[in-house]
Protein backbone atom coordinates (compact mmCIF):
# COMPACT_ATOMS: atom_id res chain seq x y z
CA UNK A 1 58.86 93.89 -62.60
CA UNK A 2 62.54 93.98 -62.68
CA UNK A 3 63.60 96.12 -65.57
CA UNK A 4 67.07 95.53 -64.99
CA UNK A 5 66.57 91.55 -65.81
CA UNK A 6 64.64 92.00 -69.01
CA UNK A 7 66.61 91.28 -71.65
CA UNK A 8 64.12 92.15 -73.99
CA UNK A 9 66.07 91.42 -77.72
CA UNK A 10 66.57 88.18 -76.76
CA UNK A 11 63.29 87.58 -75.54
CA UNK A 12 61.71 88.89 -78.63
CA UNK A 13 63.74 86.56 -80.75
CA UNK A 14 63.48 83.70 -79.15
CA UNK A 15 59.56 84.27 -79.02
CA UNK A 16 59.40 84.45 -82.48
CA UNK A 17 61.46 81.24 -83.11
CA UNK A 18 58.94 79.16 -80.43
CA UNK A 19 56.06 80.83 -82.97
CA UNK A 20 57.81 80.21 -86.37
CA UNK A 21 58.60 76.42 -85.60
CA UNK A 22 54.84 76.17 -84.52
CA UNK A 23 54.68 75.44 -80.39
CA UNK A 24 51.85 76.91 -78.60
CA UNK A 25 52.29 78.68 -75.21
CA UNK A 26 50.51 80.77 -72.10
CA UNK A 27 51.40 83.88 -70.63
CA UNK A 28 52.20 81.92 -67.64
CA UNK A 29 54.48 79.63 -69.35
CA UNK A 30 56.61 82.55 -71.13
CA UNK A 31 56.99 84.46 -68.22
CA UNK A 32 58.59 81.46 -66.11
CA UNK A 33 60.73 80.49 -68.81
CA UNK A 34 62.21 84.35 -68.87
CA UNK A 35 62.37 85.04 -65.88
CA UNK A 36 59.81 88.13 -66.00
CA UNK A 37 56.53 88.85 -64.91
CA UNK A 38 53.26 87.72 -67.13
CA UNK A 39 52.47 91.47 -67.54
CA UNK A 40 55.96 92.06 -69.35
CA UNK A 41 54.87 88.99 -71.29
CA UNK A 42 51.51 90.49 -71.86
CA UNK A 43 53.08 93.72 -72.89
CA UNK A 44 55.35 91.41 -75.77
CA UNK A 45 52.32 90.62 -77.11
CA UNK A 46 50.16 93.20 -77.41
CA UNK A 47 52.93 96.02 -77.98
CA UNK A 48 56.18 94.41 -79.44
CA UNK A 49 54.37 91.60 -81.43
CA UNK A 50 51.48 93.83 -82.62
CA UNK A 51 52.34 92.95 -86.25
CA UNK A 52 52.49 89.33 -85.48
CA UNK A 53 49.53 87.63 -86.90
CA UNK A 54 48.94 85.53 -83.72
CA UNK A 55 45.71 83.49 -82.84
CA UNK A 56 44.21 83.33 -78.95
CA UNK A 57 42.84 79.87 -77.84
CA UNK A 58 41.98 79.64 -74.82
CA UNK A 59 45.19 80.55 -72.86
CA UNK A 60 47.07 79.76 -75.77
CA UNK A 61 49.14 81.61 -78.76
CA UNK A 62 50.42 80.03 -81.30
CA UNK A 63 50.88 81.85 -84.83
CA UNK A 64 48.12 82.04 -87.78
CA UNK A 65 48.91 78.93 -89.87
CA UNK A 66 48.87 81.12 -93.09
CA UNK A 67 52.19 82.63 -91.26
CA UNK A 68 53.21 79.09 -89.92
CA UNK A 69 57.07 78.53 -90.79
CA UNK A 70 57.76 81.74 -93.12
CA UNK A 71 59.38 83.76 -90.83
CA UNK A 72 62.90 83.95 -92.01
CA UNK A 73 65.96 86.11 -90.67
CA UNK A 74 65.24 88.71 -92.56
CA UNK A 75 61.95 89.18 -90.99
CA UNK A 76 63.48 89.14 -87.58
CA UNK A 77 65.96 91.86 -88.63
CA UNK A 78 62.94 93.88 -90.13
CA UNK A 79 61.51 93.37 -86.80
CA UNK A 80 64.31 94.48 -84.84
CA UNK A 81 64.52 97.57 -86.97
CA UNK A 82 60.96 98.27 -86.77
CA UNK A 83 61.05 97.84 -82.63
CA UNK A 84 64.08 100.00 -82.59
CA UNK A 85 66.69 97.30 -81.23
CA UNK A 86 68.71 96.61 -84.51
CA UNK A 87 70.94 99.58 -83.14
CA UNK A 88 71.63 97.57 -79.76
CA UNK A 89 74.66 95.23 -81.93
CA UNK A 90 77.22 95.50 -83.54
CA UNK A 91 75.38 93.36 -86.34
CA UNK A 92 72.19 91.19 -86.99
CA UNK A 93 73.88 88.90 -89.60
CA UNK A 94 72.52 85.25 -89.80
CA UNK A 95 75.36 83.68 -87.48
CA UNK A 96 74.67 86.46 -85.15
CA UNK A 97 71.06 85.67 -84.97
CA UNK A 98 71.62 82.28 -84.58
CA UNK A 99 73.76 82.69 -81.53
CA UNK A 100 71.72 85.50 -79.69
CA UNK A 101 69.01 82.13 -79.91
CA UNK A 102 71.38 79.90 -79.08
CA UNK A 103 70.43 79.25 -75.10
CA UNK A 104 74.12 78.59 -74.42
CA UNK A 105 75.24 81.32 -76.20
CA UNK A 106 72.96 83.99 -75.11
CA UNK A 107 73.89 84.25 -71.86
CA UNK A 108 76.46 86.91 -72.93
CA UNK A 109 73.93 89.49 -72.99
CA UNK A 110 72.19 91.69 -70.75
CA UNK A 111 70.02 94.42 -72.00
CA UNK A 112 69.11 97.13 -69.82
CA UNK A 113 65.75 98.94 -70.95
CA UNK A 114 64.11 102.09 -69.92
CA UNK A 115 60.74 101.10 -69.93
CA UNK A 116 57.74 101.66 -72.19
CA UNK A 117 54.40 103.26 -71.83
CA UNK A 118 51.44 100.62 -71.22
CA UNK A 119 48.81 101.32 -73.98
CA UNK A 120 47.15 97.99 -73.58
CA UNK A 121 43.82 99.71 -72.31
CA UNK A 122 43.92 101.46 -76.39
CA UNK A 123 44.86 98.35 -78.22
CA UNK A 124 42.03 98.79 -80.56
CA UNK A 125 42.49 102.29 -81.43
CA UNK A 126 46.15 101.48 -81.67
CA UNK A 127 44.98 98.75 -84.16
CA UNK A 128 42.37 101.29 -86.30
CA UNK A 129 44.23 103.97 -85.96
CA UNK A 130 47.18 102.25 -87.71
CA UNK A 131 44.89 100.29 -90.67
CA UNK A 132 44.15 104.60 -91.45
CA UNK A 133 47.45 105.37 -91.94
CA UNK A 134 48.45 102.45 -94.02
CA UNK A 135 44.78 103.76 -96.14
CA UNK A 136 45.60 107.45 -96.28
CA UNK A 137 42.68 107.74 -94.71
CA UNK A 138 41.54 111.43 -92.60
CA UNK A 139 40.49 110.80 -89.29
CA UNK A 140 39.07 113.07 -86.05
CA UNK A 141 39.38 112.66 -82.57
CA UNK A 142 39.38 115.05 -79.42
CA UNK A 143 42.70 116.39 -78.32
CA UNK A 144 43.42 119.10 -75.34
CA UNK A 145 39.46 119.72 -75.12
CA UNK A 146 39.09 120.43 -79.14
CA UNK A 147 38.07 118.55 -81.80
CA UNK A 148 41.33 117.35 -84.55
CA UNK A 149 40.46 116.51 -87.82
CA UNK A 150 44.00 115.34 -89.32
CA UNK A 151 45.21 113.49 -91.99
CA UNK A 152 48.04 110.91 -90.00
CA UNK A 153 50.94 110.03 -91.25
CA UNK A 154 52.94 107.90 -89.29
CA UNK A 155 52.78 106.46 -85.26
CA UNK A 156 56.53 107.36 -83.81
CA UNK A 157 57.57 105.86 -80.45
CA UNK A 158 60.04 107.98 -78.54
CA UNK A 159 61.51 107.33 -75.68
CA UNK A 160 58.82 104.27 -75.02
CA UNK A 161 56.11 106.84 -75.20
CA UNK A 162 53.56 106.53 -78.29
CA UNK A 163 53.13 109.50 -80.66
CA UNK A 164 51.05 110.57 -83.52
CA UNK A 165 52.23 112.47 -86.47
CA UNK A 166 49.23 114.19 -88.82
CA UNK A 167 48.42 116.84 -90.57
CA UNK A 168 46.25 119.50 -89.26
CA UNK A 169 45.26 122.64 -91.43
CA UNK A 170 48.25 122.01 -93.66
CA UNK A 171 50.57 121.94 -90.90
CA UNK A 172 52.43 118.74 -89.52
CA UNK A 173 51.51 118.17 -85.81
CA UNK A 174 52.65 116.31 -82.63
CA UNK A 175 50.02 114.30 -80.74
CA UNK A 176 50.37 111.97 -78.25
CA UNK A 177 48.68 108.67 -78.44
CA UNK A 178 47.31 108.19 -74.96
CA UNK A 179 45.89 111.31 -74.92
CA UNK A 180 43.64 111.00 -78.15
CA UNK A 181 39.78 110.95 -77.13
CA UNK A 182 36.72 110.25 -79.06
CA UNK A 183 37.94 108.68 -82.11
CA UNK A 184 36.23 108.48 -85.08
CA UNK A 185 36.66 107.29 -88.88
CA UNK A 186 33.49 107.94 -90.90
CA UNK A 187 34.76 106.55 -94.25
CA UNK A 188 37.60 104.34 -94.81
CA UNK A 189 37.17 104.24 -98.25
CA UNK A 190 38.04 107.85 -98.69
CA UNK A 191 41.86 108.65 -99.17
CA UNK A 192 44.09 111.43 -99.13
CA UNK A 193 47.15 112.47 -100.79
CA UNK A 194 50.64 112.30 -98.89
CA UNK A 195 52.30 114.83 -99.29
CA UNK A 196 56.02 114.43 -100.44
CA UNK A 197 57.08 117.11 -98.25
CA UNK A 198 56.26 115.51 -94.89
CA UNK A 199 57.13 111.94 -95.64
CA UNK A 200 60.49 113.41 -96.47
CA UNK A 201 60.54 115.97 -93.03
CA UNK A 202 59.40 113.06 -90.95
CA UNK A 203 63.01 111.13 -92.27
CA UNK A 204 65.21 113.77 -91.57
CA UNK A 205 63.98 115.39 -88.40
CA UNK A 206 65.81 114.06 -85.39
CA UNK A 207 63.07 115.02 -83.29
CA UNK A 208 59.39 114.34 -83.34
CA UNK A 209 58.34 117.42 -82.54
CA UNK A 210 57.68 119.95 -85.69
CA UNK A 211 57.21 123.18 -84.79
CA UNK A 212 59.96 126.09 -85.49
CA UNK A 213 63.04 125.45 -83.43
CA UNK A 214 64.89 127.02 -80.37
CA UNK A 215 68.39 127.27 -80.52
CA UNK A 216 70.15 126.58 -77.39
CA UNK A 217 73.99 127.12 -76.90
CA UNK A 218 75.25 124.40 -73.86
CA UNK A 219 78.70 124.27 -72.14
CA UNK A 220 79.27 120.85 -71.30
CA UNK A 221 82.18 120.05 -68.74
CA UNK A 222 84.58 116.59 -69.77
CA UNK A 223 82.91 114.78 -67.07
CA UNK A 224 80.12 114.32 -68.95
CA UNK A 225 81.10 115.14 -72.58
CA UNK A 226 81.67 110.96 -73.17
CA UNK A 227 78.12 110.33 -72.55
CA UNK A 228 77.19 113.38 -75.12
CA UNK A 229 79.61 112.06 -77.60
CA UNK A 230 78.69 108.13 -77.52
CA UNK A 231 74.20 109.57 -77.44
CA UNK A 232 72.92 111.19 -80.17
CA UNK A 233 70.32 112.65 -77.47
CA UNK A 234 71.17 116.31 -78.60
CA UNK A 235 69.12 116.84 -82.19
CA UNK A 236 71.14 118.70 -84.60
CA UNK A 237 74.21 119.03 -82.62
CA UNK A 238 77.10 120.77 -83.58
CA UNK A 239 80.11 121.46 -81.43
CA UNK A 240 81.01 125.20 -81.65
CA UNK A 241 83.84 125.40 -79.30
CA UNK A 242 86.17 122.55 -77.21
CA UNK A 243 89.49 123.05 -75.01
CA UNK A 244 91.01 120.73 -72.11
CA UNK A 245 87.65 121.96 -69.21
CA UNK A 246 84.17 121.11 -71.34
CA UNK A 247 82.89 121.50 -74.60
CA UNK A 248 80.32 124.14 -76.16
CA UNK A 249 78.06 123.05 -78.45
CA UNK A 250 74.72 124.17 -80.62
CA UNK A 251 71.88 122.06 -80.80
CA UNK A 252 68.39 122.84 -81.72
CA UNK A 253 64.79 121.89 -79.60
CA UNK A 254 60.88 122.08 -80.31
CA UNK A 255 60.03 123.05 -76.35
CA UNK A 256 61.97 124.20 -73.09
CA UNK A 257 61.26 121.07 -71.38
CA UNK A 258 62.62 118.99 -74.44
CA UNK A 259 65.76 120.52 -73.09
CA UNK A 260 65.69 120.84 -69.27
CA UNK A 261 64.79 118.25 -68.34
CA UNK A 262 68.34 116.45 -70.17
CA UNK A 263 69.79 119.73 -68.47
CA UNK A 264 68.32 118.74 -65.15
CA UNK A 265 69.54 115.26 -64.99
CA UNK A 266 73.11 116.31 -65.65
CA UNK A 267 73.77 119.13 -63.59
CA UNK A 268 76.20 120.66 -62.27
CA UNK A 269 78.40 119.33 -65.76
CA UNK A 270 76.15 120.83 -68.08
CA UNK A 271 74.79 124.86 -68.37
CA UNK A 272 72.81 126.99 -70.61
CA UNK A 273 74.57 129.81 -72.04
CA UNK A 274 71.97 130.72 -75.11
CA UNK A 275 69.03 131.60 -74.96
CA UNK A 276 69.03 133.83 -71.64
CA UNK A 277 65.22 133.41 -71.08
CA UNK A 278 65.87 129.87 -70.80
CA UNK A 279 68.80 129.84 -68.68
CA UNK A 280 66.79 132.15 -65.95
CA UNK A 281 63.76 129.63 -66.19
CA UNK A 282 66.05 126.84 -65.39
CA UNK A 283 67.34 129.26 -62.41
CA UNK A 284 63.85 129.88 -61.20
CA UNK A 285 63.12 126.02 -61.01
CA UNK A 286 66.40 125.32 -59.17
CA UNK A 287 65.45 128.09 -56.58
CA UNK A 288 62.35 127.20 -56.25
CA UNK A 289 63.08 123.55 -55.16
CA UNK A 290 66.03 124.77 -53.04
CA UNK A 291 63.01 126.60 -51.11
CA UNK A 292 61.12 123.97 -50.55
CA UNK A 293 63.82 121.57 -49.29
CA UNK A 294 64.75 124.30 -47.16
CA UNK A 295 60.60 124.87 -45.84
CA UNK A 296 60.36 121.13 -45.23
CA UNK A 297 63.83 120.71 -43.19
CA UNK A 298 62.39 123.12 -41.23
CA UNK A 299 58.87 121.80 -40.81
């Protein structure tokens, strides 16, 4: 599948406006019309349309006719918000809508995405798991060999990987979808209680991680201080020192990889000052792989 040719708001829209005016259409069909293969079709549908109501016959999908023609604007900007592409423009006013699905008109844009995780294999638990949240309803499942029983709050995709945010012995936990086992909800019509506090942590955190937080102190050179500036990939950043050669700033993570790995990917523009035990571990890895590449060239 080329990535690079999938321009995937577009798409979306324009999938949504074949369904809303009522035509009928196959895999097949959609994925010649784009340009993309009938799994990124496949993946439209079962990921990025879950909330559609959409009916299957045969090889066909056309949209319940209790839905037929009441999809407005406003539902494809709650859509876009929802999927996490109203942030990709400027604006998603009515005349802009109408020309991203204007044919003509959309040829302007190319969006570039990074991929998401294939859950189509857990499309059913995706589907139960979210009727218990909208419930309040407690659920268990295996997780890392041991049993969860959690109360979940809300399914977060980061990064095009699925997570799950419950509560586990009073205490707001990270899970991640695909590796939930064993799944079970013994009574729907039991509910819990929300509590106020987590709805309202789960809007402010920048990350989806909640556990107590490391504090990490970067120096990033100008080279790459743009891309820092224009992403808000850094959670709670805050610049603590800046002059004409990089830029020092504070920003706070869940897990050393949560940071190395953004560390990794821009060296040698970017170092870790604070904390020191993370700054040798990142030292360690770059020796070790040094090693190896040296071992194999001589192999």
């Amino acid at each position: 599948m080329k990535k690079s040719h999938d321009k995937i708001a577009i798409r979306l829209a324009s999938i949504l406006t074949k369904l809303n005016s009522g035509e009928r259409f196959t895999t097949i069909e959609l994925a010649k019309e784009f340009n993309v293969t009938e799994r990124t079709i496949q993946r439209d549908i079962k990921e990025r349309l879950l909330y559609i109501p959409l009916e299957k016959n045969g090889n066909y999908y056309s949209l319940a006719s209790y839905a037929l023609g009441k999809l407005t604007f406003e539902d494809i900007k709650n859509f876009a918000t929802l999927s996490g592409i109203k942030s990709l423009y400027p604006s998603l006013s009515n005349e802009f809508l109408t020309d991203i699905l204007n044919k003509k008109l959309n040829q302007s844009y190319l969006i570039k995405n990074q991929g998401f995780e294939n859950i189509s294999d857990k499309e059913e638990l995706f589907e139960i798991l979210s009727a218990a949240i909208v419930k309040n309803s407690s659920i268990s499942f295996f997780y890392s060999k041991k049993e969860r029983k959690v109360n979940p709050y809300k399914l977060i995709n980061n990064n095009g990987i699925w997570y799950l945010l419950a509560d586990e012995s009073n205490e707001l936990k990270t899970f991640t979808f695909s590796k939930i086992t064993n799944f079970k909800w013994k009574d729907e019509t039991k509910s819990f209680k929300p509590k106020k506090k987590y709805l309202e942590q789960i809007e402010k955190n920048e990350s989806i991680w909640f556990t107590d937080r490391i504090e990490v102190i970067l120096q990033i050179d100008n080279e790459a201080k743009e891309y820092f500036e224009r992403k808000n990939n850094l959670a709670n950043k805050k610049i603590v020192e800046q002059n004409e050669k990089y830029l020092i700033v504070s920003t706070k993570v869940s897990y050393d990889d949560e940071i190395l790995k953004i560390v990794k990917y821009w060296l040698p523009y970017i170092k870790i000052l604070e904390p020191k035990y993370l700054k040798e571990k990142l030292q360690n890895v770059l020796k070790e792989y040094i090693l190896e590449e040296v071992n194999d060239y001589e192999l």
